[in-house]
N, C-alpha and C. Protein backbone atom coordinates (compact mmCIF):
# COMPACT_ATOMS: atom_id res chain seq x y z
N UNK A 1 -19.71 -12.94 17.40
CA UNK A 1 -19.09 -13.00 16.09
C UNK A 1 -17.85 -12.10 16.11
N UNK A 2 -16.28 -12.52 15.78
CA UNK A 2 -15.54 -11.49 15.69
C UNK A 2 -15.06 -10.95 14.44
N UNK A 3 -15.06 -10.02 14.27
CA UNK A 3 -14.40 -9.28 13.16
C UNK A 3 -13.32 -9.56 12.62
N UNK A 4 -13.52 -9.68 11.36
CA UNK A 4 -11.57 -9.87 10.88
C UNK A 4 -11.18 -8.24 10.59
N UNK A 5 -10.26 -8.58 11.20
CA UNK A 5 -8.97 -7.45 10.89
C UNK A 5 -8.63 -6.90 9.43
N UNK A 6 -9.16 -5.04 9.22
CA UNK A 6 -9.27 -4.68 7.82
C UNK A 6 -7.46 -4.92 7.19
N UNK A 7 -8.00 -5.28 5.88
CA UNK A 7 -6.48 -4.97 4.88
C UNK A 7 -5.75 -3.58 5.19
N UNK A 8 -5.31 -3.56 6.73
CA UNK A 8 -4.44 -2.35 6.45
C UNK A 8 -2.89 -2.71 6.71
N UNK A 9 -2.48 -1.71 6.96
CA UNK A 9 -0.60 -2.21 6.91
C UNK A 9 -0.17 -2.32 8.09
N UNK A 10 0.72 -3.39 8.71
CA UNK A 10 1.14 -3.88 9.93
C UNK A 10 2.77 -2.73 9.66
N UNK A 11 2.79 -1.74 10.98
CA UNK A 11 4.13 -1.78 10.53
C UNK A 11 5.31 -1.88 11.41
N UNK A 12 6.17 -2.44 11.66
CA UNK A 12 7.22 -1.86 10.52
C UNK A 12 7.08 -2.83 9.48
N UNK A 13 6.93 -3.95 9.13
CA UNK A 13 6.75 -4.94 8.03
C UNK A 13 6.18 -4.19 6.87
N UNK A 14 5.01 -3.79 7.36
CA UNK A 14 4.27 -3.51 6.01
C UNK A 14 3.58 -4.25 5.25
N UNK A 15 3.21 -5.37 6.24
CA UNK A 15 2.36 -6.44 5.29
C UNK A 15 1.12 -6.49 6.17
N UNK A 16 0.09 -6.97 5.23
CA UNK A 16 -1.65 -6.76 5.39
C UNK A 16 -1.69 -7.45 6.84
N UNK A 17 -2.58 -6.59 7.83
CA UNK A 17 -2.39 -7.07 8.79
C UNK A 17 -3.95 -8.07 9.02
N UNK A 18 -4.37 -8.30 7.74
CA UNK A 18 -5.42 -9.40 8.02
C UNK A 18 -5.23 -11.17 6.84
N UNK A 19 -4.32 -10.20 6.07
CA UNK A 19 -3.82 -11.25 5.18
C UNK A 19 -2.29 -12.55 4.73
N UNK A 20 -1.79 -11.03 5.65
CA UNK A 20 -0.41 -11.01 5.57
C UNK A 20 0.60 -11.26 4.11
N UNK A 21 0.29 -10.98 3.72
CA UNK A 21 0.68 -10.35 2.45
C UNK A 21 1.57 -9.00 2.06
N UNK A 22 2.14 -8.91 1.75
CA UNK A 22 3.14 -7.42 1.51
C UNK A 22 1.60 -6.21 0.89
N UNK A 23 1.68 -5.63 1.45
CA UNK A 23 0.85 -4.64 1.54
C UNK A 23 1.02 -3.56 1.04
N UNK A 24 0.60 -2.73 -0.19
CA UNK A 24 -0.95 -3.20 -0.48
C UNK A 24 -1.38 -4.30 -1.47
N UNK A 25 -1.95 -5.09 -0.21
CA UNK A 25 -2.66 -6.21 -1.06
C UNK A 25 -4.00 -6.25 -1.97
N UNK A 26 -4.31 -7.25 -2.48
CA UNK A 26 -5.30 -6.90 -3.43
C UNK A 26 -6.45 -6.37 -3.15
N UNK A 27 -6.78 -6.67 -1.66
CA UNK A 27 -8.16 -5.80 -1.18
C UNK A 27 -8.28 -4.53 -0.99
N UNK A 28 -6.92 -4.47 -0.39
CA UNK A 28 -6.39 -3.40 -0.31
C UNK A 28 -6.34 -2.22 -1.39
N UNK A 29 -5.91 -2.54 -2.31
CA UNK A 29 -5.71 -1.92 -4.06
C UNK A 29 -7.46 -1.94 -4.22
N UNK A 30 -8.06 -2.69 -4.06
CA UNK A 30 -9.60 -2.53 -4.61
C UNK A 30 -10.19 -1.34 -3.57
N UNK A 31 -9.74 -1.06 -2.34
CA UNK A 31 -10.55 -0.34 -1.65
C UNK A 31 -10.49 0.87 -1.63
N UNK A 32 -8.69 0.94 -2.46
CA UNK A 32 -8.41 2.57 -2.18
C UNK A 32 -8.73 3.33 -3.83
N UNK A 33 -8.62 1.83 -4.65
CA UNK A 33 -8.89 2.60 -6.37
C UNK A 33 -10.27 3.02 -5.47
N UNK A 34 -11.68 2.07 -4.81
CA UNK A 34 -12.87 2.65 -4.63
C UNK A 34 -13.05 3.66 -4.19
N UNK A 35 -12.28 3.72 -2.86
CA UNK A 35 -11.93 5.49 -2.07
C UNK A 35 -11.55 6.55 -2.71
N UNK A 36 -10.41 6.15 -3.71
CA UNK A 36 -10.14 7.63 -4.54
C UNK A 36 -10.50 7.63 -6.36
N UNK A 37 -11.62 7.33 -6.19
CA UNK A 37 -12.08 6.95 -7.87
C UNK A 37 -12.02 8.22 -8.82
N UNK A 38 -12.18 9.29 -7.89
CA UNK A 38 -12.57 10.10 -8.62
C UNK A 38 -11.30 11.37 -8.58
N UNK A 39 -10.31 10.62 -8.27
CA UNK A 39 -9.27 11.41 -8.01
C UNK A 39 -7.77 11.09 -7.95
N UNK A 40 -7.69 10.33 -9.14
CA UNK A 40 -6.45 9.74 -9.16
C UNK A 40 -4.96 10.28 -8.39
N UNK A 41 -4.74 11.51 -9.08
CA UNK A 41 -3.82 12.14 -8.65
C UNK A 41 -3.80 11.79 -6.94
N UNK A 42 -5.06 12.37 -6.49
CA UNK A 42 -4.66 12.11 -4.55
C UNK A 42 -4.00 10.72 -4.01
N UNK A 43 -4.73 9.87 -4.51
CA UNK A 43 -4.60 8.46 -4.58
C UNK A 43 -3.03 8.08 -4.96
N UNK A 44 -1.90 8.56 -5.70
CA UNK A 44 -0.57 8.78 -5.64
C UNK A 44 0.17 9.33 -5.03
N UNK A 45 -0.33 10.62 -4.68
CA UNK A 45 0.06 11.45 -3.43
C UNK A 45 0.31 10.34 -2.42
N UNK A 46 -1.33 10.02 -2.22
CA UNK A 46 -1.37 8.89 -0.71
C UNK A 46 -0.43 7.68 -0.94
N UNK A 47 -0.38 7.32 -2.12
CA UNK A 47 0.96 5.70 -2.22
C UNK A 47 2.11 6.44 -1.75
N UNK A 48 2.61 7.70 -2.38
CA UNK A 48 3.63 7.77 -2.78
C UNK A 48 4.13 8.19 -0.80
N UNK A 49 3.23 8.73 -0.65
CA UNK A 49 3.52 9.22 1.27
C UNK A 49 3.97 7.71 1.95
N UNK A 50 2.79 7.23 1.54
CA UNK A 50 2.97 5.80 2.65
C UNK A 50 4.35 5.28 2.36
N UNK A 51 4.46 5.16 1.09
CA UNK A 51 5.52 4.64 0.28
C UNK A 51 6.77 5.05 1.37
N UNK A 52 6.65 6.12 0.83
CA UNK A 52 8.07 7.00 1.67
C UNK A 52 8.07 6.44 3.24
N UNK A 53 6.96 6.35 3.85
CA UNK A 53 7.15 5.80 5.19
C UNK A 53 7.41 4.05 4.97
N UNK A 54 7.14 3.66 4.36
CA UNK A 54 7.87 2.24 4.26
C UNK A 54 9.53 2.11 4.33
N UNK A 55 9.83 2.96 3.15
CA UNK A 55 11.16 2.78 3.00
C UNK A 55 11.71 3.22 4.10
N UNK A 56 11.19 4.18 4.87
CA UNK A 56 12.45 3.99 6.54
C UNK A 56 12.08 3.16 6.80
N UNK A 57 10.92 2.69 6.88
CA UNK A 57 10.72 1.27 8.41
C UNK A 57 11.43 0.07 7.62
N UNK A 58 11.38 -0.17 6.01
CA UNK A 58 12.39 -1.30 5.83
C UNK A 58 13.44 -1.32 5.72
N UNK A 59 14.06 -0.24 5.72
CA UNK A 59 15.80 0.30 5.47
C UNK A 59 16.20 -0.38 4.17
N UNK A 60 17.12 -0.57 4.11
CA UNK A 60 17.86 -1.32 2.87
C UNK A 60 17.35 -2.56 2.86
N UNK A 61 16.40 -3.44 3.66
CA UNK A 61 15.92 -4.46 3.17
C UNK A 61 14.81 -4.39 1.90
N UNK A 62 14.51 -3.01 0.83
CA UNK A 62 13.63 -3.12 0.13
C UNK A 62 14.39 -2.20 -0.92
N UNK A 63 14.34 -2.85 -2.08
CA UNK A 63 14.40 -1.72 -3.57
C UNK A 63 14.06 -0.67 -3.46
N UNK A 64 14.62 0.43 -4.09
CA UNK A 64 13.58 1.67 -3.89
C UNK A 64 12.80 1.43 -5.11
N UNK A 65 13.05 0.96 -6.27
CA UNK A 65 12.64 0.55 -7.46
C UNK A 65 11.25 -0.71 -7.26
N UNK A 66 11.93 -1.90 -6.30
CA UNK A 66 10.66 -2.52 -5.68
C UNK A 66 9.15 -1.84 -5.28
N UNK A 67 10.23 -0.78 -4.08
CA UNK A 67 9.04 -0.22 -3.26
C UNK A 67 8.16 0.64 -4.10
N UNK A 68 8.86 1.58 -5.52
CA UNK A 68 8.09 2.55 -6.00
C UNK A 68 6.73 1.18 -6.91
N UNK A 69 7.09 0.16 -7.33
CA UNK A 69 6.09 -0.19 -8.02
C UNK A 69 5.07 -0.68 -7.70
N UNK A 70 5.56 -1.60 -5.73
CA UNK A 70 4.52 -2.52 -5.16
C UNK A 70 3.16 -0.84 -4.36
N UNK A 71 3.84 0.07 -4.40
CA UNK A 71 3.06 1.48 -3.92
C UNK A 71 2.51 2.35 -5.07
N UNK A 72 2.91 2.81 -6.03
CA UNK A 72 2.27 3.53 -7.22
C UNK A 72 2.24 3.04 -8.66
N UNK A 73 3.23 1.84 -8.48
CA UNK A 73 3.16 0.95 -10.06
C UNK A 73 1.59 1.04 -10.36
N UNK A 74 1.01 0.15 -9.57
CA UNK A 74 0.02 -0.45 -10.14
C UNK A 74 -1.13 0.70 -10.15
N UNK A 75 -1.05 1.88 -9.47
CA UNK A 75 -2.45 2.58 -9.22
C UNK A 75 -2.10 3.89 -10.67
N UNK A 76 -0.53 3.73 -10.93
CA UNK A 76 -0.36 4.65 -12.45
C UNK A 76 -1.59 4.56 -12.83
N UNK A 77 -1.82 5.71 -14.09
CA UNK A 77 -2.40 5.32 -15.30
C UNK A 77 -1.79 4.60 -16.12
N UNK A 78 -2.41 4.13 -17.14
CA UNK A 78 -1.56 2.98 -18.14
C UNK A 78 -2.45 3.73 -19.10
């Protein structure tokens, strides 16, 4: 039986390296709200790091405005 490949990030792309999807994808977003439930704040820290390592590996091919929302938009509080 082989394993599929977890929702993590292919990089330099940055897209799900089991879904392929721009990353973080939705499993992705479900696994890390589960991982950091109890700790929002870290859980932004961690977007906002990765984040930052995206934007070198995509150079000017990505918004910084894009990149801040597809990485900490969605894990904000609202």
């Amino acid at each position: 039986m082989s394993r599929r490949p977890a929702h993590l990030p292919a990089r330099p792309t940055w897209r799900c390296r089991a879904c392929g999807i721009a990353w973080p994808c939705s499993p992705a977003k479900l696994r890390l709200l589960a991982e950091y439930r109890n700790d929002r704040a870290a859980l932004l820290a961690h977007l906002t790091a990765v984040g930052a390592e995206a934007a070198v590996d995509l150079g000017v091919s990505a918004s910084p405005a894009g990149l801040r929302e597809r990485f900490t938009g969605w894990a904000s509080a609202r």
